[in-house]
N, C-alpha and C. Protein backbone atom coordinates (compact mmCIF):
# COMPACT_ATOMS: atom_id res chain seq x y z
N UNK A 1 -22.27 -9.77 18.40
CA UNK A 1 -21.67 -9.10 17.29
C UNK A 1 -22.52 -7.88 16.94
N UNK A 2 -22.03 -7.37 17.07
CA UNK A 2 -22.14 -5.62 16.26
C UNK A 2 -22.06 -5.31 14.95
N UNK A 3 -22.51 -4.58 13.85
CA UNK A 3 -22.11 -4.59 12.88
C UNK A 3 -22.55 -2.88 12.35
N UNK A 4 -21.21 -2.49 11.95
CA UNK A 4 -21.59 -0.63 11.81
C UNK A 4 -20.71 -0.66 10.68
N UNK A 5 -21.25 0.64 9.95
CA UNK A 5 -20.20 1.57 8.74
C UNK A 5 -19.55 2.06 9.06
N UNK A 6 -17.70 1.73 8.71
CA UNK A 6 -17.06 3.11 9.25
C UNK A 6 -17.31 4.09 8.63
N UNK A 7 -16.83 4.85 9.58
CA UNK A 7 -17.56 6.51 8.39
C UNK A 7 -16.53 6.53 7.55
N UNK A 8 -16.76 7.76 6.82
CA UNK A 8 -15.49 7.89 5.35
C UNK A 8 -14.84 8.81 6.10
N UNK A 9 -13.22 8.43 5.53
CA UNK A 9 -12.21 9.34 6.03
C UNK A 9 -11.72 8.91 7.30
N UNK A 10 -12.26 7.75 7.95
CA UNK A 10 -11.44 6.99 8.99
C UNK A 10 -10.77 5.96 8.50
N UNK A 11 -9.66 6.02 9.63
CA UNK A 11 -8.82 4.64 8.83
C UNK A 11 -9.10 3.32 9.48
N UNK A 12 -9.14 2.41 9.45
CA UNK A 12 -9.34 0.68 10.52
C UNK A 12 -8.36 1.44 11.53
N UNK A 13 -7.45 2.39 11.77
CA UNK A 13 -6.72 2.57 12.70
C UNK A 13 -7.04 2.85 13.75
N UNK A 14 -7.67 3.70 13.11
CA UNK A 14 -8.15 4.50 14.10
C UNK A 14 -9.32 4.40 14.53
N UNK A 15 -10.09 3.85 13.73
CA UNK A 15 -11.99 3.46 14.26
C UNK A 15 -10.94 2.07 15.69
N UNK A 16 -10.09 1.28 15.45
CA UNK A 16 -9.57 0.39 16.25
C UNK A 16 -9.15 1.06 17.82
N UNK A 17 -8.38 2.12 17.44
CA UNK A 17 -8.01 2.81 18.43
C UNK A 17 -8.76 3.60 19.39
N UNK A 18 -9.92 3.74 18.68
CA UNK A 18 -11.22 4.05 19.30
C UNK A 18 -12.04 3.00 20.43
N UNK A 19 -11.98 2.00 19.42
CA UNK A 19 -12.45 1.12 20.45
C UNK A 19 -11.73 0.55 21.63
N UNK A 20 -10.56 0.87 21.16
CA UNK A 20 -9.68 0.50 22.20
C UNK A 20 -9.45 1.13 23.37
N UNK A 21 -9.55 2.46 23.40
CA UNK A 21 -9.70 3.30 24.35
C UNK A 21 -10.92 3.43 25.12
N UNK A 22 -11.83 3.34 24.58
CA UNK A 22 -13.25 3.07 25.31
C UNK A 22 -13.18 2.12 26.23
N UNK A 23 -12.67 0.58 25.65
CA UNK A 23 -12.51 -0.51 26.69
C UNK A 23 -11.56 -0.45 27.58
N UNK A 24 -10.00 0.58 27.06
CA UNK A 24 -9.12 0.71 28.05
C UNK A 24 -9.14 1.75 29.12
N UNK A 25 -10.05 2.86 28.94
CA UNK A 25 -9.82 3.85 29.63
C UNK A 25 -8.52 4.77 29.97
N UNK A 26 -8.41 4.87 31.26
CA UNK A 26 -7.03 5.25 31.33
C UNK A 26 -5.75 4.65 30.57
N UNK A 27 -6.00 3.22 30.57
CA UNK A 27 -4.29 2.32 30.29
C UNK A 27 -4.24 2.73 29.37
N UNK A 28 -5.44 3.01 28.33
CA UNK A 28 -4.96 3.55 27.17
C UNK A 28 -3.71 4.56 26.73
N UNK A 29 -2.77 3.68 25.78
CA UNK A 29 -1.57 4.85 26.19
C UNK A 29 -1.09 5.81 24.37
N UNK A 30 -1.73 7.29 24.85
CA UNK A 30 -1.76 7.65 23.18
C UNK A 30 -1.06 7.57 22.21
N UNK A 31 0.23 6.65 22.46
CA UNK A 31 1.05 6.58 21.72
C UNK A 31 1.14 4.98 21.63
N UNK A 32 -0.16 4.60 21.30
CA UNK A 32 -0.39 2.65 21.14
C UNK A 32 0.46 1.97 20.91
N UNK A 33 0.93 2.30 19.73
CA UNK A 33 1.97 1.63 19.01
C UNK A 33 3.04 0.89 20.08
N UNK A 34 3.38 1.80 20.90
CA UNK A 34 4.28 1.00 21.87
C UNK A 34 3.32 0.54 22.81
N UNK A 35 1.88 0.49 22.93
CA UNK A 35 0.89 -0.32 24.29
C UNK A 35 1.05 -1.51 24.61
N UNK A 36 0.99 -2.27 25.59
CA UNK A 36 1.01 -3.57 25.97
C UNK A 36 -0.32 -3.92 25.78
N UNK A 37 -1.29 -3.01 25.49
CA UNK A 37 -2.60 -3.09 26.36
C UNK A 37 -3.42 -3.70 24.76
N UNK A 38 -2.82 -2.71 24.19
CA UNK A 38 -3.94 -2.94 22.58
C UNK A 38 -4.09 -1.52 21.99
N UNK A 39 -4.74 -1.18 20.72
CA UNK A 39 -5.08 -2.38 20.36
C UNK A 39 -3.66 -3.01 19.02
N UNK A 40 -4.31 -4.09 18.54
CA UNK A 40 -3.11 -5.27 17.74
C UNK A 40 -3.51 -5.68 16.56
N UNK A 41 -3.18 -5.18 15.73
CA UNK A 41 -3.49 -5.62 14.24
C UNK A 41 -3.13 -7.21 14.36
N UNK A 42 -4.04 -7.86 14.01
CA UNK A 42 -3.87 -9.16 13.87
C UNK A 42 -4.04 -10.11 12.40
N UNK A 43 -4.68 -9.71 11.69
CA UNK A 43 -4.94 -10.17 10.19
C UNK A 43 -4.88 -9.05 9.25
N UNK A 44 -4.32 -9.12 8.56
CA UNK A 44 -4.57 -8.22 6.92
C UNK A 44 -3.97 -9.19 5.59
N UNK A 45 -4.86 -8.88 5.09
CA UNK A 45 -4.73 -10.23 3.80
C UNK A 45 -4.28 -9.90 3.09
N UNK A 46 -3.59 -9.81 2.13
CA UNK A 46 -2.64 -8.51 0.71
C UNK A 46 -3.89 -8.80 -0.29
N UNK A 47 -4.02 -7.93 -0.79
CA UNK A 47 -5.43 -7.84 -1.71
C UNK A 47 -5.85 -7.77 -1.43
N UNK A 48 -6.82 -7.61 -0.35
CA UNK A 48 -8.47 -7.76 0.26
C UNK A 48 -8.02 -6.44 1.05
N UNK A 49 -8.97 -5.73 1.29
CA UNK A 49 -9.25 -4.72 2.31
C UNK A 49 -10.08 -5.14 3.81
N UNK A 50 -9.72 -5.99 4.00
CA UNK A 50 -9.68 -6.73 5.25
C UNK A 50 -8.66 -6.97 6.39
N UNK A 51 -9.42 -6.29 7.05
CA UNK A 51 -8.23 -6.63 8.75
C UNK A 51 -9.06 -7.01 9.58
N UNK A 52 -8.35 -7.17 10.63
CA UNK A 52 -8.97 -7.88 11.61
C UNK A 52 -8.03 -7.19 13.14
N UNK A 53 -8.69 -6.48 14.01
CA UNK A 53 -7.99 -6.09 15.44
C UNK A 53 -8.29 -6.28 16.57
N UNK A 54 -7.21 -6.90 17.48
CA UNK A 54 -7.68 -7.23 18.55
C UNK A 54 -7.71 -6.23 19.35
N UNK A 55 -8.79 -5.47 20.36
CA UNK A 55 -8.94 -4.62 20.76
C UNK A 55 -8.34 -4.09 22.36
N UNK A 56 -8.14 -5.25 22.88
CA UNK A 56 -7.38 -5.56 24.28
C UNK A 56 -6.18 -6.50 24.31
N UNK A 57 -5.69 -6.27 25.30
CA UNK A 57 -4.50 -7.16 25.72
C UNK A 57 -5.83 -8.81 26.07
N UNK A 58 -6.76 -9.12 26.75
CA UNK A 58 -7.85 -9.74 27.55
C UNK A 58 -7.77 -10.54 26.03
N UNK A 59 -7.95 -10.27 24.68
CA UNK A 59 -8.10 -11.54 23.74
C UNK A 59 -10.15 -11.52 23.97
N UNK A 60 -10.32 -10.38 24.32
CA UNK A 60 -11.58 -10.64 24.70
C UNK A 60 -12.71 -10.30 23.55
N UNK A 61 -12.26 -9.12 22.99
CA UNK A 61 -13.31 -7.89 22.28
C UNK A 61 -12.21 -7.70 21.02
N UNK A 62 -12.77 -8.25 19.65
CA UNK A 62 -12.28 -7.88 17.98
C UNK A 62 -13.03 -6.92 17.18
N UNK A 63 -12.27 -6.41 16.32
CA UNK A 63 -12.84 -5.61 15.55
C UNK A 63 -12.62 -5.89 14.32
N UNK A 64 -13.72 -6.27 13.42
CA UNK A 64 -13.38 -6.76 11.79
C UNK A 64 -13.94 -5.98 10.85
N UNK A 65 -12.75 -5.25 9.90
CA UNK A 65 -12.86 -4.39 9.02
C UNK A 65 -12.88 -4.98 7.59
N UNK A 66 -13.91 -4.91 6.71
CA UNK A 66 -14.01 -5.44 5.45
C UNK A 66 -14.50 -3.94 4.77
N UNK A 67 -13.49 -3.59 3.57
CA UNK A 67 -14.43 -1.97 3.31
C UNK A 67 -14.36 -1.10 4.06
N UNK A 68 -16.14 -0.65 3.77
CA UNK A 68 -16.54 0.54 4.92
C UNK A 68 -17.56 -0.46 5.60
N UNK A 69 -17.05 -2.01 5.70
CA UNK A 69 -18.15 -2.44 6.64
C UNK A 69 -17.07 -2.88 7.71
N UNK A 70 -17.66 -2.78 9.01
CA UNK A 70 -17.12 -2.99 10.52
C UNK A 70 -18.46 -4.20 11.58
N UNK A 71 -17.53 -4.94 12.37
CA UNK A 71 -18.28 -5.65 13.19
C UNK A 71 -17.30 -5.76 14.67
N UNK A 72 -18.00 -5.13 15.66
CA UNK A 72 -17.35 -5.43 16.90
C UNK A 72 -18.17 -6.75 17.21
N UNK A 73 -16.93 -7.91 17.73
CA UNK A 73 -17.21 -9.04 18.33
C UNK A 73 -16.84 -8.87 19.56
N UNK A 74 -16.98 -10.31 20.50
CA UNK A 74 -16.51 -10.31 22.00
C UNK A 74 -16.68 -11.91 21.82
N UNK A 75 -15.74 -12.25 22.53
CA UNK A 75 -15.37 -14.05 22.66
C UNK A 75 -16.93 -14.01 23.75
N UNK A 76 -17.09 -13.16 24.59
CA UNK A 76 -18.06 -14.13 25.54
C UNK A 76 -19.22 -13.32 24.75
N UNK A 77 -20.39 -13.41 25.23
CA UNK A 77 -22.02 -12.54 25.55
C UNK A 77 -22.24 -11.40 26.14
N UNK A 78 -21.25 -10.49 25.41
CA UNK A 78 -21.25 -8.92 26.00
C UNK A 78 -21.75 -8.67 25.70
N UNK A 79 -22.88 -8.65 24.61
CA UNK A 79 -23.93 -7.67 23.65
C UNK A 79 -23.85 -6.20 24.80
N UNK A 80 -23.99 -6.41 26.12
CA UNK A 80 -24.28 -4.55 26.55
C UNK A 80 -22.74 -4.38 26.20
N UNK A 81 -21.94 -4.53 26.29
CA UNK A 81 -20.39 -3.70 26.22
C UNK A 81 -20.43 -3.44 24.79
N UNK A 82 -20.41 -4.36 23.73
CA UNK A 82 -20.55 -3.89 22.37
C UNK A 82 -21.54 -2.69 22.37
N UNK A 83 -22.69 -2.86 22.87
CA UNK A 83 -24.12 -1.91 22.48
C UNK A 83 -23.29 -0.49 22.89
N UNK A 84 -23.01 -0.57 24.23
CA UNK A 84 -22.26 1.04 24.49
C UNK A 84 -21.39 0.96 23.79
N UNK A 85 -20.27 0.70 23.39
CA UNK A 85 -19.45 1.22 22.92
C UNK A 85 -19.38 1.52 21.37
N UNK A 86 -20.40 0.86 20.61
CA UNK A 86 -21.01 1.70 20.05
C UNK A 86 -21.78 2.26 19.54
N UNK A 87 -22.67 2.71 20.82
CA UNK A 87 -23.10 4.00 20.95
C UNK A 87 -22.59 5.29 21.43
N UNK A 88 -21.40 4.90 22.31
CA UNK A 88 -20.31 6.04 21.83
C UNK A 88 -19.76 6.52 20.76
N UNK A 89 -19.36 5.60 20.23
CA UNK A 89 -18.52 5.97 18.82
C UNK A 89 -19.76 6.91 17.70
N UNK A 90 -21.19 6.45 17.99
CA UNK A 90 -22.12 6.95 16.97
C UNK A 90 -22.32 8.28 17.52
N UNK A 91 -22.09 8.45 19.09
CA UNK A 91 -22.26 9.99 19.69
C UNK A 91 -20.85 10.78 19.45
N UNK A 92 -20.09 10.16 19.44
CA UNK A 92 -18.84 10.97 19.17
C UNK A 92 -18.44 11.38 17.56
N UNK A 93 -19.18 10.45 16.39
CA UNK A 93 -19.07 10.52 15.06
C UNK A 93 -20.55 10.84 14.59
N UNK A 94 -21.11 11.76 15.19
CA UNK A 94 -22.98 11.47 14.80
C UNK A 94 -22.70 11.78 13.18
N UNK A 95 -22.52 12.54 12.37
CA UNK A 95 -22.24 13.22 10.90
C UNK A 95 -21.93 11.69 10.26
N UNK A 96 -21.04 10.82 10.83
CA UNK A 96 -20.53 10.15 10.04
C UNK A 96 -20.27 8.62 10.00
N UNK A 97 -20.99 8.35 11.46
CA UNK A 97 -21.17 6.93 11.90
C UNK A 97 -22.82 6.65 11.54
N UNK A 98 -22.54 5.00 10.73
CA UNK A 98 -23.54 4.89 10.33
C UNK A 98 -24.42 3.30 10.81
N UNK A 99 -25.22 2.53 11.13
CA UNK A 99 -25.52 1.24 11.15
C UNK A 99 -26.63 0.53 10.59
C-alpha cells in the first residue's frame, strides 16, 4: 500500500484514470468510460467523500480516495509497481503531488 495526497483541483477521476493508464499502457482507451480494461468506480458511499477504484480489468491494483487522502493498493506484493507508479504521477504532478 501506497499512501499519497491528491493534489487540489484533481478529481478521484482522474488521479484514477491516471493510474489506470500507467498500468494499461496502450489498452488504455481515452475515452474509459466505454473501456473494458478500467478503470471502475466501485464504492462511493452518499455522504462520505469516499470512493474506492478498481484500476484494471486483472482485479489486481485499487485506488482509495478519502478527501485529499489517496492509497494505491495491489491484491498481491507489488510494492515496486505501486513505488513507480507513483513516482510517475509525483513526476508528472511535481507542483502538486504530495506524500
Amino acid at each position: 500500500m501506497k499512501e499519497f495526497d491528491v493534489p487540489e483541483g484533481m478529481t478521484s477521476e482522474l488521479v484514477a484514470c491516471t493510474f489506470a493508464a500507467y498500468l494499461l499502457g496502450s489498452l488504455f482507451n481515452s475515452n474509459w468510460q466505454r473501456s473494458v480494461y478500467g478503470p471502475f468506480r466501485k464504492d462511493y458511499r452518499e455522504g462520505t467523500d469516499y470512493e474506492r477504484w478498481q484500476l484494471d480489468n486483472t482485479n489486481d491494483y485499487w485506488l482509495h480516495i478519502e478527501g485529499n487522502k489517496a492509497k494505491l493498493v495491489s491484491r498481491y506484493d507489488r510494492q515496486d509497481v505501486l513505488e513507480a507508479m507513483l513516482t510517475l504521477f509525483k513526476l508528472r504532478f511535481p507542483q502538486r503531488a504530495h506524500a
